[in-house]
C-alpha atoms as a PDB file:
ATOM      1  CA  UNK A   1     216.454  -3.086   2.616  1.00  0.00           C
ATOM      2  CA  UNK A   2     213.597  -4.175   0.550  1.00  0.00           C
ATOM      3  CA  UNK A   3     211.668  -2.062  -1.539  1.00  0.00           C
ATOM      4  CA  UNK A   4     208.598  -0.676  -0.892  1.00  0.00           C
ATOM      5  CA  UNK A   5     206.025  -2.049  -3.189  1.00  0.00           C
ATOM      6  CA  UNK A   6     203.210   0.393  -4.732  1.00  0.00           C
ATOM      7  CA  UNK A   7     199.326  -0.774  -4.119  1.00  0.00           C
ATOM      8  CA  UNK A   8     196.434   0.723  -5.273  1.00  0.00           C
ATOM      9  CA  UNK A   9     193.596   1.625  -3.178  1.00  0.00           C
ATOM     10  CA  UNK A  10     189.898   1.534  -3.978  1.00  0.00           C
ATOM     11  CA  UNK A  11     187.491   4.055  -2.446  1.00  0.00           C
ATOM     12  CA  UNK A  12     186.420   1.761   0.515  1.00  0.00           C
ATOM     13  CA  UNK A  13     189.709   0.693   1.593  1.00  0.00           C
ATOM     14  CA  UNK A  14     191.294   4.125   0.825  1.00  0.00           C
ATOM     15  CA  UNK A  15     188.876   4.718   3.894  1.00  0.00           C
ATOM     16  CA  UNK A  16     189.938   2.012   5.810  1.00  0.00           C
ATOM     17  CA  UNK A  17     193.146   3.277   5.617  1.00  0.00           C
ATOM     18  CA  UNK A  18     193.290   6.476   6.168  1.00  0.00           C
ATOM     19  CA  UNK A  19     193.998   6.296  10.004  1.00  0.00           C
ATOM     20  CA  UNK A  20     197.694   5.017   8.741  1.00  0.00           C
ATOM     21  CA  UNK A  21     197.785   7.408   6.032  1.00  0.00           C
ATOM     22  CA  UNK A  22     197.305  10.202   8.523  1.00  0.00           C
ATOM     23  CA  UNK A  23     200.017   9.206  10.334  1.00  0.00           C
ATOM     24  CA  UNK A  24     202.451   9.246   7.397  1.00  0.00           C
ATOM     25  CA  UNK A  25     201.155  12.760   6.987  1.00  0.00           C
ATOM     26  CA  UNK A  26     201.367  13.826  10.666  1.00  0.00           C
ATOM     27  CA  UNK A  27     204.889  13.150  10.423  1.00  0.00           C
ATOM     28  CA  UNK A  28     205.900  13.972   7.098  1.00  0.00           C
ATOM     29  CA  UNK A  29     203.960  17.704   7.622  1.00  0.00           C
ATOM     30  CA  UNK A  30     204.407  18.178  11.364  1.00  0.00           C
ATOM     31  CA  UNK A  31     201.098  20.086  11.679  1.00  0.00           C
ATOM     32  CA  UNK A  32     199.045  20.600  14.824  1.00  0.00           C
ATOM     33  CA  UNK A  33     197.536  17.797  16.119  1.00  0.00           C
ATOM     34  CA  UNK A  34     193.970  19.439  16.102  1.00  0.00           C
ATOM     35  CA  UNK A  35     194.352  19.746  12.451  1.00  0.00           C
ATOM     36  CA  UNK A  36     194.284  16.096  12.028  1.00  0.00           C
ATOM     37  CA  UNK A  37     191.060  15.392  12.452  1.00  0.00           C
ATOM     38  CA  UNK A  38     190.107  18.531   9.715  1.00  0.00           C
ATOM     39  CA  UNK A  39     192.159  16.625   7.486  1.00  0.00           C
ATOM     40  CA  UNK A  40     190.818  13.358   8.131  1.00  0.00           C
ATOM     41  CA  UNK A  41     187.231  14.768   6.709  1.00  0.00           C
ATOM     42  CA  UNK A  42     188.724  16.677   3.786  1.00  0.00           C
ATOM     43  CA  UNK A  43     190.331  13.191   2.610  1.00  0.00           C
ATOM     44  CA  UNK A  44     186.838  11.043   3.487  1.00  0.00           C
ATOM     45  CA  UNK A  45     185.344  13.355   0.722  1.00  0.00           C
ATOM     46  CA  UNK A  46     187.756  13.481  -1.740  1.00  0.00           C
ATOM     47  CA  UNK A  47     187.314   9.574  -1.771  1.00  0.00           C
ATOM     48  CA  UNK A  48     184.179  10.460  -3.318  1.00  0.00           C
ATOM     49  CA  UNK A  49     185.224  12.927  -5.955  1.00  0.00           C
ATOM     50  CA  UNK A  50     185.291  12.019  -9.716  1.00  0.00           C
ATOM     51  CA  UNK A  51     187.873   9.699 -11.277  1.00  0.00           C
ATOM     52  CA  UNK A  52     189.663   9.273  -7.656  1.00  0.00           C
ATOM     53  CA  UNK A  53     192.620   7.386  -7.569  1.00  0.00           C
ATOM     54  CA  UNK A  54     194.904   6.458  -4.341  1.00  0.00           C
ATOM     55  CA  UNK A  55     197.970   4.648  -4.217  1.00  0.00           C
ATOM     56  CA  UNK A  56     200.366   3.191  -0.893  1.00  0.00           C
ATOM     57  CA  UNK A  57     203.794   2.610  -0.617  1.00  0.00           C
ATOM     58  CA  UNK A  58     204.184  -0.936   1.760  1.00  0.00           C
ATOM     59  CA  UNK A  59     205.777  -3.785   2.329  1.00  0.00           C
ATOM     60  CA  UNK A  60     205.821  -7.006   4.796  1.00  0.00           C
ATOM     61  CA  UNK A  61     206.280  -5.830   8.793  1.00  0.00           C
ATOM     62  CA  UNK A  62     205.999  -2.510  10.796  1.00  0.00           C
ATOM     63  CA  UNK A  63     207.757   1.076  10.608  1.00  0.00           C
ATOM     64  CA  UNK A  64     208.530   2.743  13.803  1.00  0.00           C
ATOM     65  CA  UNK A  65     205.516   3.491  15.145  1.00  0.00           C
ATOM     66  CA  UNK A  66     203.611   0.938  13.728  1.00  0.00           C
ATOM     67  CA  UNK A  67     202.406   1.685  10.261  1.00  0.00           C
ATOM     68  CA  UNK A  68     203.248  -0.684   7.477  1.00  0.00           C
ATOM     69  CA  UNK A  69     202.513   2.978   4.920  1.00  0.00           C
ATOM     70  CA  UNK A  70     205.534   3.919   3.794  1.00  0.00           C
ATOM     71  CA  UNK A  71     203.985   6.550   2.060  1.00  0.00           C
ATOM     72  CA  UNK A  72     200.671   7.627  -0.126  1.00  0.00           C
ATOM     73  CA  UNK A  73     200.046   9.888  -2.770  1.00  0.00           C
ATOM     74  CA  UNK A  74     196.136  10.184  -4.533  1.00  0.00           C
ATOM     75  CA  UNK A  75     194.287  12.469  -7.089  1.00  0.00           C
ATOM     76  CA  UNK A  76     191.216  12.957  -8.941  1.00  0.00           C
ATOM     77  CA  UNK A  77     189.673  14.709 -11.866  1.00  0.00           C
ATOM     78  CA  UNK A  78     189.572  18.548 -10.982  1.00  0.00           C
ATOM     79  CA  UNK A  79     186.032  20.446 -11.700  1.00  0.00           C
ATOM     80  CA  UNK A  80     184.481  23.341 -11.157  1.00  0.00           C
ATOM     81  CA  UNK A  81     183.031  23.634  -7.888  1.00  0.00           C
ATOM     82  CA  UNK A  82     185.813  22.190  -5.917  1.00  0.00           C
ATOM     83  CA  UNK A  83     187.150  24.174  -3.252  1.00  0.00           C
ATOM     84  CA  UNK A  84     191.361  23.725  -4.631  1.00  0.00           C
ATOM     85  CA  UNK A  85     189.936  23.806  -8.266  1.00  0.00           C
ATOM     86  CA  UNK A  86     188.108  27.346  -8.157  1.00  0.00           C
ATOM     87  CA  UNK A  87     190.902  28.715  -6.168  1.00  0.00           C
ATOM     88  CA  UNK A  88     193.436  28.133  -8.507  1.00  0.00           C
ATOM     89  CA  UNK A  89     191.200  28.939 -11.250  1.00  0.00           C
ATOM     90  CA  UNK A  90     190.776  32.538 -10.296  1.00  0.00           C
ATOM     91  CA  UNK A  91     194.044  33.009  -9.651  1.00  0.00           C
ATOM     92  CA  UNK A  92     195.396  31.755 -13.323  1.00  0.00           C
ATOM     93  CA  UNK A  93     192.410  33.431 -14.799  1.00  0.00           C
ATOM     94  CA  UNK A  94     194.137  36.529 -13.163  1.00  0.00           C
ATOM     95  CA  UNK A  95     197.273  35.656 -14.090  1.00  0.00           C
ATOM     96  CA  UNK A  96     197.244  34.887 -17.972  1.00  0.00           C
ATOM     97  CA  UNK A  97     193.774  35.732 -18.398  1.00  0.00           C
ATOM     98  CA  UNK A  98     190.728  32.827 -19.075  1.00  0.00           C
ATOM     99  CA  UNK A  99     192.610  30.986 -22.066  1.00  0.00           C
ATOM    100  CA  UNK A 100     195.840  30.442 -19.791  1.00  0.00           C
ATOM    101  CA  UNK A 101     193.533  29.064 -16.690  1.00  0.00           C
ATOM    102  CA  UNK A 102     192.153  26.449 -19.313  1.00  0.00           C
ATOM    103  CA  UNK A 103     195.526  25.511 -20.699  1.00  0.00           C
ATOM    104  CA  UNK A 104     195.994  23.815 -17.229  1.00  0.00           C
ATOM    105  CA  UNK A 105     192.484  23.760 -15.435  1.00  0.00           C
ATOM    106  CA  UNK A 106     189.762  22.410 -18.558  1.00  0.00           C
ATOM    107  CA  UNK A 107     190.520  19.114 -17.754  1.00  0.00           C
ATOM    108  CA  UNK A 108     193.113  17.963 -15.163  1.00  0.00           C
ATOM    109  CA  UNK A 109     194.009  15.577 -12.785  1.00  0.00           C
ATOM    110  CA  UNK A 110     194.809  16.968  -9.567  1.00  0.00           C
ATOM    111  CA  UNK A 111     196.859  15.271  -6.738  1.00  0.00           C
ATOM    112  CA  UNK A 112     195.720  16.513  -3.647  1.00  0.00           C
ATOM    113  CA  UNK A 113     197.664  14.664  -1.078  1.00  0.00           C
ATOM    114  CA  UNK A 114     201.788  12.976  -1.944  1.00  0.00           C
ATOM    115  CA  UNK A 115     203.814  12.165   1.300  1.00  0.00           C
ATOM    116  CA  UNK A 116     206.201  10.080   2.227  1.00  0.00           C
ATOM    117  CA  UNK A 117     207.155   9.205   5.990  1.00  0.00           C
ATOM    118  CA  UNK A 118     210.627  11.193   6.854  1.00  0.00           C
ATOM    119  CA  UNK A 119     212.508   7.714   7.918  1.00  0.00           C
ATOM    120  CA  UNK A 120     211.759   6.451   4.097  1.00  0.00           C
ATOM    121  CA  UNK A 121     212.280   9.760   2.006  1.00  0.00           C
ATOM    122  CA  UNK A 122     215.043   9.937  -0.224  1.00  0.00           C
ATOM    123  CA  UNK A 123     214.839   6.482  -1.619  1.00  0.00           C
ATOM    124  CA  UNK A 124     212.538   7.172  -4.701  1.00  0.00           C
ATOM    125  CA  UNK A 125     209.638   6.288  -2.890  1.00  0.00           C
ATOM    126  CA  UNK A 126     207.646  10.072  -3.347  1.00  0.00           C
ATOM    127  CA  UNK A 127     208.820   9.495  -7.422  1.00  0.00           C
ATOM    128  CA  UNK A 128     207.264   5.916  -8.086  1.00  0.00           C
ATOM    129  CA  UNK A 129     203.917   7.337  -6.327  1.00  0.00           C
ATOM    130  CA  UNK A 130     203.641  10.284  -8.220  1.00  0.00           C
ATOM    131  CA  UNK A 131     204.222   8.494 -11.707  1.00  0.00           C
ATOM    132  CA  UNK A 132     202.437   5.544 -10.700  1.00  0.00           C
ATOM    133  CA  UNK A 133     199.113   7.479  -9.823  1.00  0.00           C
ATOM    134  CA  UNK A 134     200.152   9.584 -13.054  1.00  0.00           C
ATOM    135  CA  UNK A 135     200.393   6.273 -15.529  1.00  0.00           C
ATOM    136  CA  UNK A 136     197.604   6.020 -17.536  1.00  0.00           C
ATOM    137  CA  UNK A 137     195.145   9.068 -16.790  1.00  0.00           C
ATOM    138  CA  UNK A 138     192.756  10.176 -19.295  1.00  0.00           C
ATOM    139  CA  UNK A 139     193.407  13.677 -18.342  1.00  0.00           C
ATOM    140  CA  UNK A 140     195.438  16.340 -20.219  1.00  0.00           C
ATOM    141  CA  UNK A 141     197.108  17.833 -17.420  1.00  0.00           C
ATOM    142  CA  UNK A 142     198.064  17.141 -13.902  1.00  0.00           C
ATOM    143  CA  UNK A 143     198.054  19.743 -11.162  1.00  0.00           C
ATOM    144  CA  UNK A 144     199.218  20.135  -7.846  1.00  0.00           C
ATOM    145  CA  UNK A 145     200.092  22.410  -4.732  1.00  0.00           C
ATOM    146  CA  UNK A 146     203.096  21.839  -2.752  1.00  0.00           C
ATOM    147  CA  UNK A 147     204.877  24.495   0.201  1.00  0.00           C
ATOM    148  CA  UNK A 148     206.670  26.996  -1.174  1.00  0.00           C
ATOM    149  CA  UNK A 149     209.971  27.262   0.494  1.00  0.00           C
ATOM    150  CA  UNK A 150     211.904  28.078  -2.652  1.00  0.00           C
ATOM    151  CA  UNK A 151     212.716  26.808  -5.911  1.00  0.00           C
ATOM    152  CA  UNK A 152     215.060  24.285  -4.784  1.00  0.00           C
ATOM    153  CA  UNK A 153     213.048  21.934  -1.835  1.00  0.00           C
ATOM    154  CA  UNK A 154     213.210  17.878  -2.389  1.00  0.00           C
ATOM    155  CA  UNK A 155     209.416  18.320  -3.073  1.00  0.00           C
ATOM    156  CA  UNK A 156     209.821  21.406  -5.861  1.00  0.00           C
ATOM    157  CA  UNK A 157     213.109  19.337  -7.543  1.00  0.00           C
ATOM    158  CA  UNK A 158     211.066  16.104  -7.527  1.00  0.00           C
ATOM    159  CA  UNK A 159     207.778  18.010  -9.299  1.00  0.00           C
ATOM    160  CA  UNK A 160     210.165  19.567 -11.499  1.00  0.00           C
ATOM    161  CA  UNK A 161     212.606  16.425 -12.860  1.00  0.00           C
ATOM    162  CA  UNK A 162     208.802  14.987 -14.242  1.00  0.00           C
ATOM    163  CA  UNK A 163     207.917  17.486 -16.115  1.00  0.00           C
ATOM    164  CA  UNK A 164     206.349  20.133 -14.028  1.00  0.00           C
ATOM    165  CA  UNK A 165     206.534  23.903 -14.401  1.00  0.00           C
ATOM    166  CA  UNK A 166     205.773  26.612 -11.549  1.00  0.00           C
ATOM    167  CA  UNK A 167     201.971  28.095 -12.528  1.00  0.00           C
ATOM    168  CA  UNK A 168     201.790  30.109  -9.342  1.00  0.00           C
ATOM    169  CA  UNK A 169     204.465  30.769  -6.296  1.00  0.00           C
ATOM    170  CA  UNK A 170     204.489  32.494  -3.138  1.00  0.00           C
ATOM    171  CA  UNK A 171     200.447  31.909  -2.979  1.00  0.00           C
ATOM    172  CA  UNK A 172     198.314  32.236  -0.044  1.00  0.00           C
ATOM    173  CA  UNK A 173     194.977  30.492   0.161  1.00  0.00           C
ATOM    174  CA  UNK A 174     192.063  31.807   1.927  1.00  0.00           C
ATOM    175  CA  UNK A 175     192.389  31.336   5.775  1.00  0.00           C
ATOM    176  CA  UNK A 176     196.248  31.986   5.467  1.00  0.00           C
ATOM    177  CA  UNK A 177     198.909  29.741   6.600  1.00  0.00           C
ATOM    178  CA  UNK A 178     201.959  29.005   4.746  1.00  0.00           C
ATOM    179  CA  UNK A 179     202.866  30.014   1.006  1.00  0.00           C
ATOM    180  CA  UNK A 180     202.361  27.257  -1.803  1.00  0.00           C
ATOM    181  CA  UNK A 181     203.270  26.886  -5.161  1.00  0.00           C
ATOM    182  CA  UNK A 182     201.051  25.874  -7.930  1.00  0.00           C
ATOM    183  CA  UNK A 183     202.938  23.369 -10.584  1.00  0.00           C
ATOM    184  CA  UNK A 184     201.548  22.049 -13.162  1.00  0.00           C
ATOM    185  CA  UNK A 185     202.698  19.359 -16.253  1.00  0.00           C
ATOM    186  CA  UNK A 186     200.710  18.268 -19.523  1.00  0.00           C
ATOM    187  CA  UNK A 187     199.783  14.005 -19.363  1.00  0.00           C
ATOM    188  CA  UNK A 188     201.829  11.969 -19.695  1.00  0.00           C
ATOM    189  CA  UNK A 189     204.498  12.949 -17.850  1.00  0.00           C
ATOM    190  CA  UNK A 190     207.665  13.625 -19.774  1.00  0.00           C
ATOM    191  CA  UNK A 191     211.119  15.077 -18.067  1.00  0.00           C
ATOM    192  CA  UNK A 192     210.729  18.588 -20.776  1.00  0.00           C
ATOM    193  CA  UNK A 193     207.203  18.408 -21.157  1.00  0.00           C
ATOM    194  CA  UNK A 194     206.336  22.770 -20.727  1.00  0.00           C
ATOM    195  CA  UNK A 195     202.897  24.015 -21.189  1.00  0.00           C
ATOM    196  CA  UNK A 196     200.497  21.449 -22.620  1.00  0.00           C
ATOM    197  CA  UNK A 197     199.065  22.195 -26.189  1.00  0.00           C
ATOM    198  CA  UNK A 198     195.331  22.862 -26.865  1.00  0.00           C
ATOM    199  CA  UNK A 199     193.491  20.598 -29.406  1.00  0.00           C
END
């Protein structure tokens, strides 16, 4: 089977796109369908958001069910005022105090949405997103939120084998659902890279 080649997406056709996108999501997350459309606004505006960067997973022909998105991953640079950033600020601030939230938070890159549809996962797809939207950001760190479910998830052991450390687990954001953990890694990515160092 031929690999699935990696394509970056500018803001407008990120848009265009995001109909497929959502699909890869729908069936990689399984949530309820009258989330979708929720999340289908929340991803319009990030397009807008500072630095924003969006790659695809594709290739040639159809999957099963008719997306050619094997799977999508994109970020952007993390400031205050943004609903994930302040969230996550609070709780590091309350965690190590305000020098420990600006280890990770002062300037970061933070990759809101990686998925990969379940028919293609397993093949290294979810890895060549994540470093390829990683490659070359100005950014000291990169941040990201992923479900809990324990230490040892595909998600949580592919965060990990790139460098990524837990920053905060078993965390509930405001309007409940499911527990995430926070992970975290200093730019570039490295496979031991720990805390990044302050200049």
């Amino acid at each position: 089977m031929r690999e699935a080649k990696l394509r970056e997406l500018d803001e407008r056709a990120f848009r265009r796109r995001l109909p497929a996108m959502l699909d890869v999501y729908a069936a990689a997350m399984r949530p309820p369908a009258d989330q979708l459309p929720g999340r289908h606004t929340i991803m319009e505006r990030h397009s807008a958001y500072p630095r924003f960067r969006a790659l695809v997973a594709e290739r040639p022909g159809l999957l099963p069910g008719g997306a050619a998105i094997r799977g999508f991953a994109y970020g952007f640079q993390g400031e205050r005022g943004q609903w994930w950033h302040d969230i996550v600020h609070r709780a590091l601030v309350g965690l190590g105090g305000d020098e420990h939230a600006a280890t990770w938070l002062d300037e970061p890159f933070e990759v809101a949405e990686l998925h990969v549809h379940p028919g293609y996962q397993g093949r290294g797809v979810g890895r060549r997103l994540l470093t390829g939207l990683c490659e070359g950001r100005p950014e000291r760190t990169v941040v990201l939120s992923t479900l809990d479910g324990g230490s040892d998830t595909p998600a949580r052991r592919l965060y990990r084998s790139v460098g990524m450390v837990d920053l905060l687990t078993d965390f509930e954001f405001p309007g409940g659902g499911p527990r995430y953990a926070v992970m975290g890694a200093a730019l570039p990515l490295a496979s031991n890279e720990a805390a990044p160092s302050r200049s």
